[in-house]
C-alpha atoms as a PDB file:
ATOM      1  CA  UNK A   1      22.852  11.478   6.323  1.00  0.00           C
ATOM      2  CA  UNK A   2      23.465   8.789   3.887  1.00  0.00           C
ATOM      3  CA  UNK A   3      25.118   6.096   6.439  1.00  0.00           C
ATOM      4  CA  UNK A   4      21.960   5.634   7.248  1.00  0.00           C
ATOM      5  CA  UNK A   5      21.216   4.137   3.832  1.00  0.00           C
ATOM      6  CA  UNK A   6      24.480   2.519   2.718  1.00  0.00           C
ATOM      7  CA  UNK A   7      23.828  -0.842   1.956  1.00  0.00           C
ATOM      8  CA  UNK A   8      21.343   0.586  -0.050  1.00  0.00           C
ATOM      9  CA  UNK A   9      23.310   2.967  -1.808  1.00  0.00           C
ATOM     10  CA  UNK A  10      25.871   0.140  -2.952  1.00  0.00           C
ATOM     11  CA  UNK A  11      23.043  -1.690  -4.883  1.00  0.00           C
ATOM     12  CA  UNK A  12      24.169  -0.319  -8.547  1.00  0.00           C
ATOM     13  CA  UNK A  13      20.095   0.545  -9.568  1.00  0.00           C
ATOM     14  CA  UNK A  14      20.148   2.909  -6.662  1.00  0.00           C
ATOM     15  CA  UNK A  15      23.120   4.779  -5.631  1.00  0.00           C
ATOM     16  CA  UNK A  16      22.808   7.974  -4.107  1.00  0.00           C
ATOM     17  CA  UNK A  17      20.969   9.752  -7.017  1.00  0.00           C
ATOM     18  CA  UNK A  18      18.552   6.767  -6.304  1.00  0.00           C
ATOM     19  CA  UNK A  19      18.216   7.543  -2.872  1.00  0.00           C
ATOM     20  CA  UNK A  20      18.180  10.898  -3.643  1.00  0.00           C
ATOM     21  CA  UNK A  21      15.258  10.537  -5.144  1.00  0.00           C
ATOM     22  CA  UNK A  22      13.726   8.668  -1.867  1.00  0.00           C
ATOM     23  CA  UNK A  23      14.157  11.622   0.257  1.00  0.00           C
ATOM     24  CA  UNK A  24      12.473  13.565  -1.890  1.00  0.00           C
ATOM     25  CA  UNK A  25       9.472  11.564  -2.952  1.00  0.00           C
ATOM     26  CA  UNK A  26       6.117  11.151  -0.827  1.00  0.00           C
ATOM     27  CA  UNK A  27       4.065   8.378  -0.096  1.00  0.00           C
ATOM     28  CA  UNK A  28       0.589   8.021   1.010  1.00  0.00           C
ATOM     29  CA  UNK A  29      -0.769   4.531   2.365  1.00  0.00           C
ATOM     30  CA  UNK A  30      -4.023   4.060   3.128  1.00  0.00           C
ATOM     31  CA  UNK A  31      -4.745   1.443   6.191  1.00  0.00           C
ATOM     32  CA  UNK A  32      -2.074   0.907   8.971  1.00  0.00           C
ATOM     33  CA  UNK A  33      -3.462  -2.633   9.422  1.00  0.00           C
ATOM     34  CA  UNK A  34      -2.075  -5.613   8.464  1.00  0.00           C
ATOM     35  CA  UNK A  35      -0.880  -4.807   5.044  1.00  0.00           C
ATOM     36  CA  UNK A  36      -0.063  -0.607   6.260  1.00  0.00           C
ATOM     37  CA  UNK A  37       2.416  -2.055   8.648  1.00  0.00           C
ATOM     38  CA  UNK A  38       4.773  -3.786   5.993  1.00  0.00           C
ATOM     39  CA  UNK A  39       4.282  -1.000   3.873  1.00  0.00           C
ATOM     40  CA  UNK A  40       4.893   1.534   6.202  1.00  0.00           C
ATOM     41  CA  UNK A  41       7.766   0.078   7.845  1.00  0.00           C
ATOM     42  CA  UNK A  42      10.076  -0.643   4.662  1.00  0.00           C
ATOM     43  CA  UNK A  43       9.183   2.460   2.777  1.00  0.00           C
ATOM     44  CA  UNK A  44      10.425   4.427   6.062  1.00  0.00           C
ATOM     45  CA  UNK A  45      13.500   2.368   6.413  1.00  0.00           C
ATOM     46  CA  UNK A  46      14.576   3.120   2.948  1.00  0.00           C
ATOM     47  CA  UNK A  47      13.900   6.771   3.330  1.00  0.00           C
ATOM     48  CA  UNK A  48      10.887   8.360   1.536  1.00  0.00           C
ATOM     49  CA  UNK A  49      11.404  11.777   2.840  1.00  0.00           C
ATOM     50  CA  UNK A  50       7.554  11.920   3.132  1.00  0.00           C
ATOM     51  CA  UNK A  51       4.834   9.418   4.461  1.00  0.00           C
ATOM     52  CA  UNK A  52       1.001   9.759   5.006  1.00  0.00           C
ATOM     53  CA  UNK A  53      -0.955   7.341   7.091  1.00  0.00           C
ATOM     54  CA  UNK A  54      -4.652   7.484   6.637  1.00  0.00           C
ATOM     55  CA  UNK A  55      -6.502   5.002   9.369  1.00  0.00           C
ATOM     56  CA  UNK A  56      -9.711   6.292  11.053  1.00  0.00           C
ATOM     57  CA  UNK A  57      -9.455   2.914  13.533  1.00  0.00           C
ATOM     58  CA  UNK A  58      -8.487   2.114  16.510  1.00  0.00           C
ATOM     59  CA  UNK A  59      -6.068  -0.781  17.705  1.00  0.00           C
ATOM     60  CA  UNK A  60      -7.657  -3.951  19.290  1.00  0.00           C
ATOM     61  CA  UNK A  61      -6.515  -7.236  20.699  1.00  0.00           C
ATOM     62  CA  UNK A  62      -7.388  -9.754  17.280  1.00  0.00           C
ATOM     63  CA  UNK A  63      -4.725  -7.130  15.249  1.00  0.00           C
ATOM     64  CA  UNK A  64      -1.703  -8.065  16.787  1.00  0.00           C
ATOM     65  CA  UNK A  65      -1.423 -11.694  15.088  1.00  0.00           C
ATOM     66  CA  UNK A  66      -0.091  -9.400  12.109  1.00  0.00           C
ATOM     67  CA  UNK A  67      -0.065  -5.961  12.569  1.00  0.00           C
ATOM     68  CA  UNK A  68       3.595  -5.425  14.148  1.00  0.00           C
ATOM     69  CA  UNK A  69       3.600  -1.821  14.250  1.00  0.00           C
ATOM     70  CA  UNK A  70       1.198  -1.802  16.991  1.00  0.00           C
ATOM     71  CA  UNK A  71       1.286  -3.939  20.560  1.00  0.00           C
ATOM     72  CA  UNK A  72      -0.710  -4.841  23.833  1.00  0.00           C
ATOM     73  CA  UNK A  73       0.007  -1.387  25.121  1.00  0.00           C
ATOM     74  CA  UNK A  74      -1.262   0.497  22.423  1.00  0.00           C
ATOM     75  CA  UNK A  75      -4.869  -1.318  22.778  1.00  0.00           C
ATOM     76  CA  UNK A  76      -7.600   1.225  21.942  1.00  0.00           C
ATOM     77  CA  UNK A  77      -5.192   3.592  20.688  1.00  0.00           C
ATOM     78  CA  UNK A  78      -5.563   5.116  16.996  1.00  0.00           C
ATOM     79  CA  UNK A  79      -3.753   3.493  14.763  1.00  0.00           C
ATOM     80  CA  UNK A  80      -2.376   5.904  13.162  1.00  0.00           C
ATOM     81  CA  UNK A  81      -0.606   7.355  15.915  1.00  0.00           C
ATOM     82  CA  UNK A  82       0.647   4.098  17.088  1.00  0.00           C
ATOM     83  CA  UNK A  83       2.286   3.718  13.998  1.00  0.00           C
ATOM     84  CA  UNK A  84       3.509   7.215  13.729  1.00  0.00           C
ATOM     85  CA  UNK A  85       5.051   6.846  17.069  1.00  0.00           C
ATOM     86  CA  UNK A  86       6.929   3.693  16.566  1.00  0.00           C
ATOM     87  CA  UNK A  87       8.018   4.949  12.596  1.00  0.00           C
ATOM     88  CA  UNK A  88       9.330   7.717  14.704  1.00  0.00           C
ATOM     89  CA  UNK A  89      11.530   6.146  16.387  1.00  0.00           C
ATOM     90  CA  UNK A  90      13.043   4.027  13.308  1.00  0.00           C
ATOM     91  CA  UNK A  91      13.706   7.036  11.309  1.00  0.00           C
ATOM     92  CA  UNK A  92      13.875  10.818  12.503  1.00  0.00           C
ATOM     93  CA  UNK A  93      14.938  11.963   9.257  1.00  0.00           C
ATOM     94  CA  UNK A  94      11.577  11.363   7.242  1.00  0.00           C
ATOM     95  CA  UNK A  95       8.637  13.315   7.929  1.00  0.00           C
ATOM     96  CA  UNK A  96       5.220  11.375   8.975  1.00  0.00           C
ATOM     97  CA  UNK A  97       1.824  12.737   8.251  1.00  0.00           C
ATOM     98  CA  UNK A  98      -1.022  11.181  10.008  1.00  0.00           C
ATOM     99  CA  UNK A  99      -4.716  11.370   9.166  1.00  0.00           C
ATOM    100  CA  UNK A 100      -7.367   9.941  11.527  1.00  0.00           C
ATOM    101  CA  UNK A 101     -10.384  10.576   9.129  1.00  0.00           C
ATOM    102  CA  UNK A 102     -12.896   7.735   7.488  1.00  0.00           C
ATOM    103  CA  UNK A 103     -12.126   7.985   4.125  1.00  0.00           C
ATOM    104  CA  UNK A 104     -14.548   8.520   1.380  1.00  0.00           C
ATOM    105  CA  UNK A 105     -15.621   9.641  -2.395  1.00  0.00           C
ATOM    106  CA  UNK A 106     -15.978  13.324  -1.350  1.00  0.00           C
ATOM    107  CA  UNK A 107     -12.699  14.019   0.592  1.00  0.00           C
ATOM    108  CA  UNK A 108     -10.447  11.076  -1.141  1.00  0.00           C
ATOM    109  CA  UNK A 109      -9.072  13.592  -3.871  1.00  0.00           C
ATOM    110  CA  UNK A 110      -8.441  16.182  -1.632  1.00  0.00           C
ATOM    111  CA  UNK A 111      -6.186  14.231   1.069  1.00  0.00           C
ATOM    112  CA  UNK A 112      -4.165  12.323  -2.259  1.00  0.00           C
ATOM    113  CA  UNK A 113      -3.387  15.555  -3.996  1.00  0.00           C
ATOM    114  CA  UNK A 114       0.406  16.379  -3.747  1.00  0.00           C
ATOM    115  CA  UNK A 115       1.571  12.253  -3.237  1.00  0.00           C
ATOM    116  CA  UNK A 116       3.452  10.685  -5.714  1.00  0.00           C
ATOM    117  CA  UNK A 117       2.029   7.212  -5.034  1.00  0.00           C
ATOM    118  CA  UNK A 118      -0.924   5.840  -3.117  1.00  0.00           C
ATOM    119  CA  UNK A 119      -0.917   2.391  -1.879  1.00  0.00           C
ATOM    120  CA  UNK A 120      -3.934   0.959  -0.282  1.00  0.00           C
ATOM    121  CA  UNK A 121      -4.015  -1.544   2.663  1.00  0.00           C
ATOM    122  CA  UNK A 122      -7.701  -1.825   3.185  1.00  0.00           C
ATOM    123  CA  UNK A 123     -10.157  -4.937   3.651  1.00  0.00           C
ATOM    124  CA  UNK A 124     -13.083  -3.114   2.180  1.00  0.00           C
ATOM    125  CA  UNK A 125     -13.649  -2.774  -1.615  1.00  0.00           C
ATOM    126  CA  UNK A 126     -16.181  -0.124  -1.768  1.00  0.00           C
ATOM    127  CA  UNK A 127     -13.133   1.900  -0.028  1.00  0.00           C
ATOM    128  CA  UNK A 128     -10.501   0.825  -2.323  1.00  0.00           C
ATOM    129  CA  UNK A 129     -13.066   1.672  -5.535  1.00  0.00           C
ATOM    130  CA  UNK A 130     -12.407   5.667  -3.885  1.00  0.00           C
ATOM    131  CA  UNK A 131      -9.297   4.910  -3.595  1.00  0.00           C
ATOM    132  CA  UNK A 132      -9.197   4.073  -7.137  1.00  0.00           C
ATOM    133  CA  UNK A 133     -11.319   6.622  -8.819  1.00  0.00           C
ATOM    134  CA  UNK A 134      -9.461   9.598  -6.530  1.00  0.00           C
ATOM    135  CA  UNK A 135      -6.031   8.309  -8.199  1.00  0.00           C
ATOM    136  CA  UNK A 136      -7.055   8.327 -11.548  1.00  0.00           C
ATOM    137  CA  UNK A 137      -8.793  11.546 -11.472  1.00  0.00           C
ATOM    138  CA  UNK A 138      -5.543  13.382  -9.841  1.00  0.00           C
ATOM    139  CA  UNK A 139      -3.251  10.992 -12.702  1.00  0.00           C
ATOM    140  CA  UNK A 140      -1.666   9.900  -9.411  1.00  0.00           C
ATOM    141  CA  UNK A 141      -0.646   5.914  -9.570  1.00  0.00           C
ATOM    142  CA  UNK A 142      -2.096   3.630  -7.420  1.00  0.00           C
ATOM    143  CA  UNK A 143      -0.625  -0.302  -5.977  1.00  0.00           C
ATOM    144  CA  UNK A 144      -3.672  -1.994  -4.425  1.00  0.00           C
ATOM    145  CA  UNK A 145      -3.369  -5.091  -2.065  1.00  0.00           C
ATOM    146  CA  UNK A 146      -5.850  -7.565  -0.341  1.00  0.00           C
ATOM    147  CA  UNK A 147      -5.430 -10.539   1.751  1.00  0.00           C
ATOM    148  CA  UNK A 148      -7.661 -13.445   2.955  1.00  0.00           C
ATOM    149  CA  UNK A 149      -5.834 -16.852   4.236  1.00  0.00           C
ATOM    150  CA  UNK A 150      -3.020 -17.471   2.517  1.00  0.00           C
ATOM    151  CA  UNK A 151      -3.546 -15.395  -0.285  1.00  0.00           C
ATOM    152  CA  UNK A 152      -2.581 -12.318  -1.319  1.00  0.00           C
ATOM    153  CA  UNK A 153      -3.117 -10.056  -4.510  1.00  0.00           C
ATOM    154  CA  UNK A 154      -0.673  -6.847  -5.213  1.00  0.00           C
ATOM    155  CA  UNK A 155      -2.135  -4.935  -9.005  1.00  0.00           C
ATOM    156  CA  UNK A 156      -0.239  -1.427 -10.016  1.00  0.00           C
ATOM    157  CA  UNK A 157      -2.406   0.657 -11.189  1.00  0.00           C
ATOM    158  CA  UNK A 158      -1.431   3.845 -13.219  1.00  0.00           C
ATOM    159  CA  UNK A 159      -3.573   4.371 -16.279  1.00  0.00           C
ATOM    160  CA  UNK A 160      -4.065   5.105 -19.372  1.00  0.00           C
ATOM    161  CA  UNK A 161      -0.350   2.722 -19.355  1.00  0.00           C
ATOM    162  CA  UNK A 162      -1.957   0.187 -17.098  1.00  0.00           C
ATOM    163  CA  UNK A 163      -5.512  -0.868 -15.959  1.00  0.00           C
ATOM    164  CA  UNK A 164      -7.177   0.653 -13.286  1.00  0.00           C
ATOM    165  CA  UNK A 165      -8.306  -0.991 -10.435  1.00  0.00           C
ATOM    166  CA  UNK A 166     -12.406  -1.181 -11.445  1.00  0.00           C
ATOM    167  CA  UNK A 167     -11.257  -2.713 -14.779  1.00  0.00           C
ATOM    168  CA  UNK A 168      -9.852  -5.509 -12.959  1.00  0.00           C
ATOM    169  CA  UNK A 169     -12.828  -6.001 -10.447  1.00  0.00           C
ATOM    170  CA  UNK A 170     -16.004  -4.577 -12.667  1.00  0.00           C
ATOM    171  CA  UNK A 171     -18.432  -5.910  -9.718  1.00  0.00           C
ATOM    172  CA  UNK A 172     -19.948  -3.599  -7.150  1.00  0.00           C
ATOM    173  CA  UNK A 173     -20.981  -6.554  -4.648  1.00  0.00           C
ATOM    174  CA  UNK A 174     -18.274  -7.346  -2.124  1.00  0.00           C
ATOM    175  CA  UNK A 175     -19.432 -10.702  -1.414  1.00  0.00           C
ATOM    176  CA  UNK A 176     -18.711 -11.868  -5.256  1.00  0.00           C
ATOM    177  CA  UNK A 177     -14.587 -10.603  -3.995  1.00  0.00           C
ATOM    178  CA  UNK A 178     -12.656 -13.839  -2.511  1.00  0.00           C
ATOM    179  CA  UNK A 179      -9.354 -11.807  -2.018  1.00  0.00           C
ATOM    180  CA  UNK A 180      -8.996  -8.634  -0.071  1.00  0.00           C
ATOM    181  CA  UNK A 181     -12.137  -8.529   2.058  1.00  0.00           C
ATOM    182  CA  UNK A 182     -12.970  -9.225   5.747  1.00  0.00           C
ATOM    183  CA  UNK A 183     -14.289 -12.296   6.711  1.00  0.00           C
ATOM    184  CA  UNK A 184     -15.008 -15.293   8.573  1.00  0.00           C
ATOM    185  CA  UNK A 185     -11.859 -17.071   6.815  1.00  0.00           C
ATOM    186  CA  UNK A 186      -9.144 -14.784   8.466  1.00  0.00           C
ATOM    187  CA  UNK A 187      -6.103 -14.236   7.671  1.00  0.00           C
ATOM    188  CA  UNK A 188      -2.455 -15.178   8.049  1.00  0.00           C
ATOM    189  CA  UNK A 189       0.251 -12.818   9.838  1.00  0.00           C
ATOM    190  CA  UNK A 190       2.577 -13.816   7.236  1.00  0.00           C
ATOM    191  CA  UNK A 191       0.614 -13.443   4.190  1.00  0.00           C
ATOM    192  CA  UNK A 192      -0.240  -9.945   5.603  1.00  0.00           C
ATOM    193  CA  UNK A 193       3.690  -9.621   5.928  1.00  0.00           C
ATOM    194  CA  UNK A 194       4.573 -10.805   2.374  1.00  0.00           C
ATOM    195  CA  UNK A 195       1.866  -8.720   0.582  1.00  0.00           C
ATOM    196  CA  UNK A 196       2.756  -5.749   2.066  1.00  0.00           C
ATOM    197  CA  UNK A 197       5.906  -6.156   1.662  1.00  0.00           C
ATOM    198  CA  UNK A 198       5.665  -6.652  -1.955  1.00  0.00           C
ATOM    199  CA  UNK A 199       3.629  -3.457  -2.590  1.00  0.00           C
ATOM    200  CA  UNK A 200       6.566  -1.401  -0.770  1.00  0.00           C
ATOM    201  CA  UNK A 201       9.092  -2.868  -3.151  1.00  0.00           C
ATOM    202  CA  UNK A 202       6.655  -2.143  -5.690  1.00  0.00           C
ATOM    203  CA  UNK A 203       6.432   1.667  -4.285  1.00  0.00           C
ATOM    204  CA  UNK A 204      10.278   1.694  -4.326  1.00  0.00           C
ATOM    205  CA  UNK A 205      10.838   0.577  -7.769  1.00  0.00           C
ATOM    206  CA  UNK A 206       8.012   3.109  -9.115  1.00  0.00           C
ATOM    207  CA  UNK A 207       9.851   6.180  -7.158  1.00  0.00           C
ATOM    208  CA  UNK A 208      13.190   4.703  -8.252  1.00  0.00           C
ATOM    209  CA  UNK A 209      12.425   4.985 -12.299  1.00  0.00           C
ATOM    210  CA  UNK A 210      13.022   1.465 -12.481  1.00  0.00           C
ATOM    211  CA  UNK A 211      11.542  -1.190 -14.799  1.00  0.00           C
ATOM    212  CA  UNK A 212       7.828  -1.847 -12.846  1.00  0.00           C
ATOM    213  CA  UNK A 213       7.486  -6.370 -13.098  1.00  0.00           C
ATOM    214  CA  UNK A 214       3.434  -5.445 -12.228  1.00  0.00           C
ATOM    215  CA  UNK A 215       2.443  -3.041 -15.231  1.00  0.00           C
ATOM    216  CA  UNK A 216      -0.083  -4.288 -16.827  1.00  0.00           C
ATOM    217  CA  UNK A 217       0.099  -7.668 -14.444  1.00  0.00           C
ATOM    218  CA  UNK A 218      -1.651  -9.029 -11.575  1.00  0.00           C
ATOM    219  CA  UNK A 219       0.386 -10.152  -8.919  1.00  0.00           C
ATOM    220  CA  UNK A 220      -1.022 -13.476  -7.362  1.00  0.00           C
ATOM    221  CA  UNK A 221       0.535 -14.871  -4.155  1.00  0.00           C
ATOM    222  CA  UNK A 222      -0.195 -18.529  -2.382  1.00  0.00           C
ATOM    223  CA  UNK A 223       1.223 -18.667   0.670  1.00  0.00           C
ATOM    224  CA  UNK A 224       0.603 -21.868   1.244  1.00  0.00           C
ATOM    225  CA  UNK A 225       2.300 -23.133  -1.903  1.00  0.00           C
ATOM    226  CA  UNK A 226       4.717 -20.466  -1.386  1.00  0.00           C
ATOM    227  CA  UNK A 227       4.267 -19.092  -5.018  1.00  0.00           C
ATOM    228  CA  UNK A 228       3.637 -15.986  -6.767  1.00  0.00           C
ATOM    229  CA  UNK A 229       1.551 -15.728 -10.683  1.00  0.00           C
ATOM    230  CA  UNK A 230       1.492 -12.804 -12.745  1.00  0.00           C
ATOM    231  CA  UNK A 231      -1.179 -12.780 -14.440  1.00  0.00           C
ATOM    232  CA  UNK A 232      -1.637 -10.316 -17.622  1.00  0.00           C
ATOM    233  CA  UNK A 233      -4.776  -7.967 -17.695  1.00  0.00           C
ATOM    234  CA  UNK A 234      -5.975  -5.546 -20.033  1.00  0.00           C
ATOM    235  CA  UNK A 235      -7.439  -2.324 -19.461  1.00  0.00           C
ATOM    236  CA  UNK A 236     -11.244  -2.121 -20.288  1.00  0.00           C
ATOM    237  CA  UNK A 237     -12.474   0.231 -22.884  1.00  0.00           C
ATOM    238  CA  UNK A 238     -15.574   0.416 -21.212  1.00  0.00           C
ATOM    239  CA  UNK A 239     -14.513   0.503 -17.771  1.00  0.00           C
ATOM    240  CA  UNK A 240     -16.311   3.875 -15.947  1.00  0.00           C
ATOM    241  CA  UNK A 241     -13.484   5.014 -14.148  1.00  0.00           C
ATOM    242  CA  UNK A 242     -10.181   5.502 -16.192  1.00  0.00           C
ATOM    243  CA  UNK A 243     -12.083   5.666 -19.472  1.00  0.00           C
END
């Protein structure tokens, strides 16, 4: 089973009690777009036993400049089993859980309970507020990402040890966000790529007990500049969500 997994195994912070503990941890990610497919992809290849996809959309033609998991053939397909299929066939030893549902306030807690971690790969911010407010009422932590550009923003969320995600971003109104929401600017396959792939490692080093770089920091990254800020944030003592 573990051959699979051996280069992992031989980093010393692992080791097979490390991925041990993989196997036996479960993931949920929210969005099989183009920050889900990162995310997917290298949390499956390192072997959380147990993956949700939550997507309610269906693949189209102006996805593929950075959504890898999906291709021409899959065109109008859901996304979630487009991914599911092609996770499949990467790694037969995890279990994938797919749910084609439009996520909301009223069913968010129900589909989170019994994950370890939620990440969320979505380009709307009245969806990643649920997403928010689901994983602090079920204590269940939560690494948000958005994209637009170059630019990418990761922030682990897990209070009351961290911030929570409306402490960071108090604002309803999606047009005062500049990061993480869909619009005429676009968006680069790579920055997709590299901010997805940082909330996976994130994921990993959360499930792994190690030391997390992002608590109580913002992760900031310019793709253009090629460089990544942390930035330090508080938790708000008046936010409405984790307090």
């Amino acid at each position: 089973m573990f051959e699979r997994y051996i280069n992992q195994i031989n980093i010393p912070q692992i080791g097979s009690e490390g991925q041990e503990k993989l196997g036996m941890s479960s993931v949920l990610v929210v969005g099989a777009g183009g920050l889900g497919c990162p995310i997917i992809t290298y949390l499956a290849s390192a072997g959380v036993g147990r993956i949700g996809i939550l997507d309610s959309d269906t693949v189209a033609l102006s996805n593929l400049n950075r959504q890898f998991l999906h291709n021409t053939n899959d065109i109008g397909k859901l996304k979630t089993d487009s991914a599911k299929e092609k996770i499949s066939g990467l790694n037969n030893e995890i279990k994938i859980e797919t749910y084609d549902i439009h996520l909301n306030e009223s069913n968010a807690a129900n589909i989170f309970n019994g994950y370890d971690i939620v990440l969320g790969a979505v380009d709307s911010y009245e969806t990643r507020f649920f997403i928010n407010k689901a994983c602090v009422t079920l204590s269940i932590p939560y690494i948000d990402g958005g994209i637009n550009g170059f630019n990418g923003c990761v922030l682990f969320s897990n209070p009351p040890d961290t911030p929570c995600l409306k402490c960071i971003y108090p604002e309803t109104s999606a047009e005062k966000k500049t990061i993480g929401v869909r619009n005429t600017t676009g968006v680069l396959g790579t920055t997709a790529g590299a901010t997805g792939t940082i909330q996976a490692n994130i994921a990993l080093i959360y499930l792994l007990g190690l030391p997390n770089p992002l608590e109580n920091k913002l992760l900031l990254y310019d793709g253009l500049r090629i460089n990544i800020d942390h930035i330090e944030i508080k938790r708000n003592e008046n936010c409405p969500v984790c307090n």
